[in-house]
Protein backbone atom coordinates (compact mmCIF):
# COMPACT_ATOMS: atom_id res chain seq x y z
CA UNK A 1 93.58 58.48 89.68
CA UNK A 2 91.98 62.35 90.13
CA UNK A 3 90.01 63.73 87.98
CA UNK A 4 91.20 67.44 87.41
CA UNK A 5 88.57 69.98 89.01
CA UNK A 6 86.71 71.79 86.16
CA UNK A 7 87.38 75.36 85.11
CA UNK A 8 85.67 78.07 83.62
CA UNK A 9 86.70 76.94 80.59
CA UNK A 10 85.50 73.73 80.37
CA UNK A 11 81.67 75.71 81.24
CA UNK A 12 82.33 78.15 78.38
CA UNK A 13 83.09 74.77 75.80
CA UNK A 14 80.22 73.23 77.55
CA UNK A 15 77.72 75.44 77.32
CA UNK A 16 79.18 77.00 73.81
CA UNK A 17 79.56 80.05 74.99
CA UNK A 18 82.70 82.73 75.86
CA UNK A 19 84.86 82.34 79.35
CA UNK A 20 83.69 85.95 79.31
CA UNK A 21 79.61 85.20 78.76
CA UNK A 22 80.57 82.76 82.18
CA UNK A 23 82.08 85.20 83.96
CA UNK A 24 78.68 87.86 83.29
CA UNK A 25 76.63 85.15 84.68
CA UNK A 26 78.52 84.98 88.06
CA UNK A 27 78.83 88.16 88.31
CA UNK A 28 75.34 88.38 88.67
CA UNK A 29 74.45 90.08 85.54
CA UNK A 30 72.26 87.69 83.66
CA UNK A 31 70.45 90.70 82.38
CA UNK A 32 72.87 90.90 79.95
CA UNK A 33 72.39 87.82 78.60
CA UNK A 34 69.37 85.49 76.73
CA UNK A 35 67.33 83.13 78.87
CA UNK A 36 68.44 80.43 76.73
CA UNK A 37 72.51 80.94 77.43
CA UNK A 38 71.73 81.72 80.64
CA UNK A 39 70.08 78.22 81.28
CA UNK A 40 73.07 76.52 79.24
CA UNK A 41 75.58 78.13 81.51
CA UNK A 42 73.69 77.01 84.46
CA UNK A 43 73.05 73.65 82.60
CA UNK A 44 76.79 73.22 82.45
CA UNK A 45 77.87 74.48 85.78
CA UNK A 46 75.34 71.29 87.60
CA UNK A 47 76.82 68.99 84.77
CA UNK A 48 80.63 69.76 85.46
CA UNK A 49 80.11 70.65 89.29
CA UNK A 50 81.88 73.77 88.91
CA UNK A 51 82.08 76.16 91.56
CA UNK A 52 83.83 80.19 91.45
CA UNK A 53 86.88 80.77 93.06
CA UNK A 54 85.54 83.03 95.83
CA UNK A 55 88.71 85.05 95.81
CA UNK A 56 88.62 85.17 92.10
CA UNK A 57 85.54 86.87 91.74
CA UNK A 58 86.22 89.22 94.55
CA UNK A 59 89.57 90.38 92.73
CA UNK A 60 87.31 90.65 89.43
CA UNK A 61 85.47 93.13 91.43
CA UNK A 62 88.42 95.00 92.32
CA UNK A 63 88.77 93.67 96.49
CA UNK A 64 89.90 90.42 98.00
CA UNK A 65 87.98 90.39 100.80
CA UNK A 66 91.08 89.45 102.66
CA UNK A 67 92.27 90.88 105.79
CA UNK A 68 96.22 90.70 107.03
CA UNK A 69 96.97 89.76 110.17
CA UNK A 70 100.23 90.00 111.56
CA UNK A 71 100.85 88.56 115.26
CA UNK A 72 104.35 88.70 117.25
CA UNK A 73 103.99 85.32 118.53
CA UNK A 74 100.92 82.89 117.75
CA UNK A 75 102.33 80.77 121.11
CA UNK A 76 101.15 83.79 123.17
CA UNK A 77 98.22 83.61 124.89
CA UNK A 78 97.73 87.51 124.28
CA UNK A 79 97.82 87.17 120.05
CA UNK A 80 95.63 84.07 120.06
CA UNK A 81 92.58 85.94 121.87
CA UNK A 82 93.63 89.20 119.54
CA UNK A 83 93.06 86.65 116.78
CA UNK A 84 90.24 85.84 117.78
CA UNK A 85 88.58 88.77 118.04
CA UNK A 86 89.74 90.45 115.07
CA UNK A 87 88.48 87.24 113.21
CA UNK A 88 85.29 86.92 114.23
CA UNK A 89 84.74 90.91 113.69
CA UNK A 90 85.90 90.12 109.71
CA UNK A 91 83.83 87.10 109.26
CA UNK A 92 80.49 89.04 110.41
CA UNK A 93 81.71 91.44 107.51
CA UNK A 94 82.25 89.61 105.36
CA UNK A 95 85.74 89.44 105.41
CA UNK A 96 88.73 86.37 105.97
CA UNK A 97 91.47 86.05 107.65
CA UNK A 98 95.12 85.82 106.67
CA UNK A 99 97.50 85.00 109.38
CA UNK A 100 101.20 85.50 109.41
CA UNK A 101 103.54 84.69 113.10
CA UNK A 102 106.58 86.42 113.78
CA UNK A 103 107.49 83.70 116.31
CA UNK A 104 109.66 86.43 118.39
CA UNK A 105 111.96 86.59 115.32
CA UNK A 106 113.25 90.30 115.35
CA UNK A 107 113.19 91.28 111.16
CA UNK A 108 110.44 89.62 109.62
CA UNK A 109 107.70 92.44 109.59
CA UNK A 110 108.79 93.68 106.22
CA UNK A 111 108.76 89.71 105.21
CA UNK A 112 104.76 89.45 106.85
CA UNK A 113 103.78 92.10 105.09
CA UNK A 114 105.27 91.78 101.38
CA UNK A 115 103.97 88.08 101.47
CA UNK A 116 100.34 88.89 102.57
CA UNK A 117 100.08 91.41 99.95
CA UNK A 118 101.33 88.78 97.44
CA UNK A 119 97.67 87.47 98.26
CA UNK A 120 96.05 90.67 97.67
CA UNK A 121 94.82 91.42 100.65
CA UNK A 122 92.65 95.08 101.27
CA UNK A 123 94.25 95.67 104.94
CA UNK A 124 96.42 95.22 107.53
CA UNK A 125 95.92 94.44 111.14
CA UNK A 126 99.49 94.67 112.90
CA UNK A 127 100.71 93.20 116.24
CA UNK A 128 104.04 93.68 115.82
CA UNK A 129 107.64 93.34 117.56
CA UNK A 130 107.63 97.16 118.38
CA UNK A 131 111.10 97.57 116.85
CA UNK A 132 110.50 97.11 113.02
CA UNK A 133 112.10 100.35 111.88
CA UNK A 134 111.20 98.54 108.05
CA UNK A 135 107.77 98.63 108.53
CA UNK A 136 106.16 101.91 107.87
CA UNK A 137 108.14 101.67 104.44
CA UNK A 138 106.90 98.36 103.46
CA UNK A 139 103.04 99.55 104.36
CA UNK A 140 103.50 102.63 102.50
CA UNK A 141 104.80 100.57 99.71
CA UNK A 142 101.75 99.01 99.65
CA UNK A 143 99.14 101.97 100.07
CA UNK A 144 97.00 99.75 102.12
CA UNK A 145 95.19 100.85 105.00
CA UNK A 146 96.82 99.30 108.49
CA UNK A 147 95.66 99.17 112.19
CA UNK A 148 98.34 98.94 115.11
CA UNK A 149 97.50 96.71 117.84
CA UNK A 150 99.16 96.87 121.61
CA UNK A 151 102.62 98.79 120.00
CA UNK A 152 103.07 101.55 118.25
CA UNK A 153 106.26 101.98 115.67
CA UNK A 154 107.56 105.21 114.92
CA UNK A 155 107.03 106.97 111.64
CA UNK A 156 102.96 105.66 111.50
CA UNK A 157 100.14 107.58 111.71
CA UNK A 158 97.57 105.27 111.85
CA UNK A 159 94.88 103.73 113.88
CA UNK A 160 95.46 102.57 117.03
CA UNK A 161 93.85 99.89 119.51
CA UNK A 162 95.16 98.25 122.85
CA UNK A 163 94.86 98.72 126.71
CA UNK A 164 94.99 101.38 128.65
CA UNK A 165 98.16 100.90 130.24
CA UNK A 166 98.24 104.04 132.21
CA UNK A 167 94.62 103.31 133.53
CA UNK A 168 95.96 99.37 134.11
CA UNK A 169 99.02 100.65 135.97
CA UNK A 170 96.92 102.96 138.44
CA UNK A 171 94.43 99.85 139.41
CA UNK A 172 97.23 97.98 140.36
CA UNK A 173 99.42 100.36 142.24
CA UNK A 174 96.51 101.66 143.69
CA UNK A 175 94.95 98.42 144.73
CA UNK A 176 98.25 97.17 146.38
CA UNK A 177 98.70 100.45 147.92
CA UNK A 178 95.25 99.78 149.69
CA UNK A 179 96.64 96.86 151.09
CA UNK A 180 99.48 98.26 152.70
CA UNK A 181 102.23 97.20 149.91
CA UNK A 182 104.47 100.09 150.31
CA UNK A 183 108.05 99.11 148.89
CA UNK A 184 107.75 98.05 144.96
CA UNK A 185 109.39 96.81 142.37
CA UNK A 186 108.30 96.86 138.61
CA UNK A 187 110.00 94.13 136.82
CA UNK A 188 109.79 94.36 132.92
CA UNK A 189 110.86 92.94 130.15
CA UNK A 190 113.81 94.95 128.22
CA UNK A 191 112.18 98.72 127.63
CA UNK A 192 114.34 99.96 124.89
CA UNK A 193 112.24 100.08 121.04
CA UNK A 194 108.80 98.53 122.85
CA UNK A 195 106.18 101.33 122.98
CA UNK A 196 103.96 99.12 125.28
CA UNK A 197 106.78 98.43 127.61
CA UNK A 198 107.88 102.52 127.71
CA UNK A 199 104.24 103.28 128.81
CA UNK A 200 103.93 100.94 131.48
CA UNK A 201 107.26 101.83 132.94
CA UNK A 202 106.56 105.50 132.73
CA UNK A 203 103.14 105.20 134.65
CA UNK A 204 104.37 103.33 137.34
CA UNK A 205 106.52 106.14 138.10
CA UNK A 206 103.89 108.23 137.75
CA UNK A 207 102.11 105.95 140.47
CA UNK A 208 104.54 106.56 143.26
CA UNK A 209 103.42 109.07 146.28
CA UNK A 210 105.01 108.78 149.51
CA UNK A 211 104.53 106.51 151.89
CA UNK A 212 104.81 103.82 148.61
CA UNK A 213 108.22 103.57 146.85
CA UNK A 214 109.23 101.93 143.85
CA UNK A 215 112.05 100.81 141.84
CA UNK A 216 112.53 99.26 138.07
CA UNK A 217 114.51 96.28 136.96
CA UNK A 218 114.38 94.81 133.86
CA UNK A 219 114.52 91.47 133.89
CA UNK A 220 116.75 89.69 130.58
CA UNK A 221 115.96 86.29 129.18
CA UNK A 222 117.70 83.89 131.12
CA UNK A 223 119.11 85.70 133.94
CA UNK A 224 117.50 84.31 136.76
CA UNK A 225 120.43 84.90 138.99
CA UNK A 226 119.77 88.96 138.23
CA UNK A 227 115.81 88.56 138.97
CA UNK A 228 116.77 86.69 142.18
CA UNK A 229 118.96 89.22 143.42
CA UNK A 230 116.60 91.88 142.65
CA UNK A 231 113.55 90.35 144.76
CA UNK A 232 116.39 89.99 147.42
CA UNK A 233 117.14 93.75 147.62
CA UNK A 234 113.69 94.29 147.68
CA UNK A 235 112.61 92.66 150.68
CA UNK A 236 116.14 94.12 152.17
CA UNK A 237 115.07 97.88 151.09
CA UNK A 238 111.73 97.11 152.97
CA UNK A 239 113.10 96.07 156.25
CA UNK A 240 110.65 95.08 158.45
CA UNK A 241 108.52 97.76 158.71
CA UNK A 242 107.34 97.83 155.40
CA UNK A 243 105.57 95.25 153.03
CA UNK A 244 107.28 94.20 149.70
CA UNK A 245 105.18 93.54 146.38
CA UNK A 246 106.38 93.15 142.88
CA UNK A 247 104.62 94.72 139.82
CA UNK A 248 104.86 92.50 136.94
CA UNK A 249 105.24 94.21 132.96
CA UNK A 250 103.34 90.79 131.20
CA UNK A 251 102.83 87.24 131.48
CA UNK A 252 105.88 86.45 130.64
CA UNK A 253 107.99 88.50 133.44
CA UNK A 254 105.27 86.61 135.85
CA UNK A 255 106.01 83.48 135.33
CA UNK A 256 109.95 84.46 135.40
CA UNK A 257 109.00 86.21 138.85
CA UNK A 258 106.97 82.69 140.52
CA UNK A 259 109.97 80.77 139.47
CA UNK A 260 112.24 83.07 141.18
CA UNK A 261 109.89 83.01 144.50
CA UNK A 262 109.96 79.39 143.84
CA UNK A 263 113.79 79.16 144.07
CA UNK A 264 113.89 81.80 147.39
CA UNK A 265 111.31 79.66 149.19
CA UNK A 266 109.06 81.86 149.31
CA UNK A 267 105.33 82.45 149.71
CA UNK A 268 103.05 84.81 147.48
CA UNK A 269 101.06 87.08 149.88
CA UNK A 270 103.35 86.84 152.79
CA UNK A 271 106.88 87.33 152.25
CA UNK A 272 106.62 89.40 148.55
CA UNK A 273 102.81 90.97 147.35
CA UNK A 274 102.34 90.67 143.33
CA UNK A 275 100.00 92.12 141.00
CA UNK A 276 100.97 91.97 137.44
CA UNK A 277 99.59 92.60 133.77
CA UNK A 278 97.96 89.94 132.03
CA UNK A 279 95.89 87.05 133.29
CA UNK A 280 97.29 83.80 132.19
CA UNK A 281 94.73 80.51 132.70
CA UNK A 282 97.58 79.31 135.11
CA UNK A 283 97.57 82.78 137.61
CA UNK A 284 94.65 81.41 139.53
CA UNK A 285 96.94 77.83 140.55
CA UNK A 286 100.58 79.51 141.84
CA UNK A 287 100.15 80.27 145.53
CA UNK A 288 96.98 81.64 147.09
CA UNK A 289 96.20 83.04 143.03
CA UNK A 290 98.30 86.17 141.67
CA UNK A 291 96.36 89.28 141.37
CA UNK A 292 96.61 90.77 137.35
CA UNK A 293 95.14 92.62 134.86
CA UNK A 294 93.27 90.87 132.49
CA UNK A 295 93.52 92.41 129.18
CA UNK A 296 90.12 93.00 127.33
CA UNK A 297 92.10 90.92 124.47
CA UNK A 298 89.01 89.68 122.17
CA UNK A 299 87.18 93.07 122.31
CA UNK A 300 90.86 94.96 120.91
CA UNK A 301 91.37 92.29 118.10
CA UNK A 302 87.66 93.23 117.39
CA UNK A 303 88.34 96.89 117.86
CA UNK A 304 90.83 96.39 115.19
CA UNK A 305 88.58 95.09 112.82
CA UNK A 306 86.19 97.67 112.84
CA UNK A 307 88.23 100.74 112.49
CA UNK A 308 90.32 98.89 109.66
CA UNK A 309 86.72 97.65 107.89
CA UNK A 310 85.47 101.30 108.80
CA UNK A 311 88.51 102.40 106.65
CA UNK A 312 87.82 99.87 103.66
CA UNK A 313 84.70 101.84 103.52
CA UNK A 314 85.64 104.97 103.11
CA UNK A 315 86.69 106.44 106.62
CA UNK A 316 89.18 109.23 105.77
CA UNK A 317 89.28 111.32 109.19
CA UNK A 318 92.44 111.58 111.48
CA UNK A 319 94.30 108.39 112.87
CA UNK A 320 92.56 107.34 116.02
CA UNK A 321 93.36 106.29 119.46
CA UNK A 322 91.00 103.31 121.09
CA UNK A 323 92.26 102.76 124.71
CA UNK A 324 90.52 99.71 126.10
CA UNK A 325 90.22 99.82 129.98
CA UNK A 326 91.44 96.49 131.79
CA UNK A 327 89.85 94.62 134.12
CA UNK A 328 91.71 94.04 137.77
CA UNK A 329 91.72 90.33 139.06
CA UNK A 330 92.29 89.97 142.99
CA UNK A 331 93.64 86.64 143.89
CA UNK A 332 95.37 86.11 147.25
CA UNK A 333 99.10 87.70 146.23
CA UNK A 334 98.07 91.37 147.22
CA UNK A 335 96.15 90.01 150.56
CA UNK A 336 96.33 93.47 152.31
CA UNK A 337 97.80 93.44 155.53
């Protein structure tokens, strides 16, 4: 048997007062009533063990305290560290946490959103897809204020944190072009609809000055055979004169990349150079260590935070920009020759 947990209700008949003399006393205006009712509310509460609804009381004051989160995929290393940043920025506010993960399923932004708001909560944080053309609809829909994280979607003018992918690109190019890496190749996931994955591809073009050379392939789920014939024509372009090195768009096209090197045979930092984005806990244990970018990932879920709490406050100026500079990693894969 349970014993159903006591309401405010059951204080009111308790005490012999109104729900509504119960609800003045946590509301913290006791001025507004006796001494005596006071102490029989109070009485009551300690007798019944009653305790507020925290969310209740912050909707009776016209805010939930509640922050939406929205994360592509909580099985990425990138959106757990977003995470948590952004929630440790809201709980020093004052502020929880609602989480909602896309799992990679193209379509479900406008679903994310409409069920956080079901919960009432003041603002979104959004680390999306990149290709939910539903989404500045369903946020308008909701007149809450929103902060992008990492992609931008078309159609919102809105805060805006991530990395400094143009800045990120340049350390790397630059730092393999100090080590005598002259023929490249910048292997990325799919560009089309991804803002993140546009910028990155555009400033490694942007990074190529004679005697260094560069190509782009974009590397498909599951088509190892394509990945493996691009690494081959890379080394082939190079000849012998010149040094090979791949440029990797995210974690995800790294590890695609080592398993391809894997099946050629070959070795990091002698046969093909790497430096990629992202630093994945395993980058340090394939080959002599892959050189990356790691991503200042708790300080832009934190970033976040702010400008969206900032905005709860009363911020009204112009959508802003926060570019977070990353932080380059040297391992043995870009051993300059």
């Amino acid at each position: 048997m349970t014993t159903a947990r006591p309401t405010i209700s059951d204080v009111a008949a308790t005490a012999g007062v109104s729900k509504a003399t119960v609800s003045r006393f946590f509301n913290h205006r006791e001025r507004l009533l006796s001494p005596d009712i006071a102490a029989r509310v109070q009485a009551a509460i300690d007798q019944l063990g009653y305790a507020p609804s925290p969310v209740a009381q912050a909707l009776s004051r016209g805010r939930s305290r509640l922050i939406g989160l929205v994360v592509a995929d909580i099985a990425n290393p990138y959106s757990v560290a977003v995470l948590r940043g952004a929630e440790r920025a809201c709980r020093e506010a004052g502020y929880l946490v609602m989480l909602f993960n896309l799992g990679n399923e193209p379509g479900r932004e406008r679903e994310a959103i409409e069920a956080l708001a079901g919960y009432q909560v003041d603002g979104f944080i959004l680390n999306t897809l990149g290709r939910g053309h539903s989404v500045p609809d369903a946020v308008a829909a909701q007149g809450k204020p929103v902060v992008l994280i990492d992609r931008r979607l078309a159609g919102m003018q809105t805060d805006f944190v991530a990395l400094d992918n143009a800045g990120a690109m340049a350390q790397l190019c630059g730092h393999l072009q100090a080590g005598n890496w002259q023929e490249l190749l910048y292997v990325t996931e799919p560009v089309a609809g991804v803002s993140t994955r546009r910028e990155r591809t555009a400033a490694f073009g942007s990074c190529l000055h004679a005697p260094m050379a560069g190509t782009v392939f974009e590397s498909a789920e599951g088509d190892e055979a394509a990945l493996v014939a691009a690494l081959v024509a890379l080394r082939q372009r190079a000849g012998r004169k010149r040094r090979p090195a791949v440029v990797a768009g995210n974690a995800v096209v790294t590890l695609r990349v080592a398993h391809a090197v894997r099946q050629l045979g070959w070795q990091f930092g002698s046969e093909l150079g790497f430096a990629g984005f992202d630093d994945p806990d395993w980058a340090s244990l394939i080959g002599p260590g892959l050189t990356c970018i790691a991503q200042p990932t708790d300080a832009i879920g934190e970033g976040a935070a702010h400008c969206l709490i900032e905005r709860l406050q009363g911020h009204t100026g112009p959508a802003r920009r926060v570019l977070l500079e990353g932080q380059l990693v040297v391992r043995g894969s870009s051993a300059p020759g």
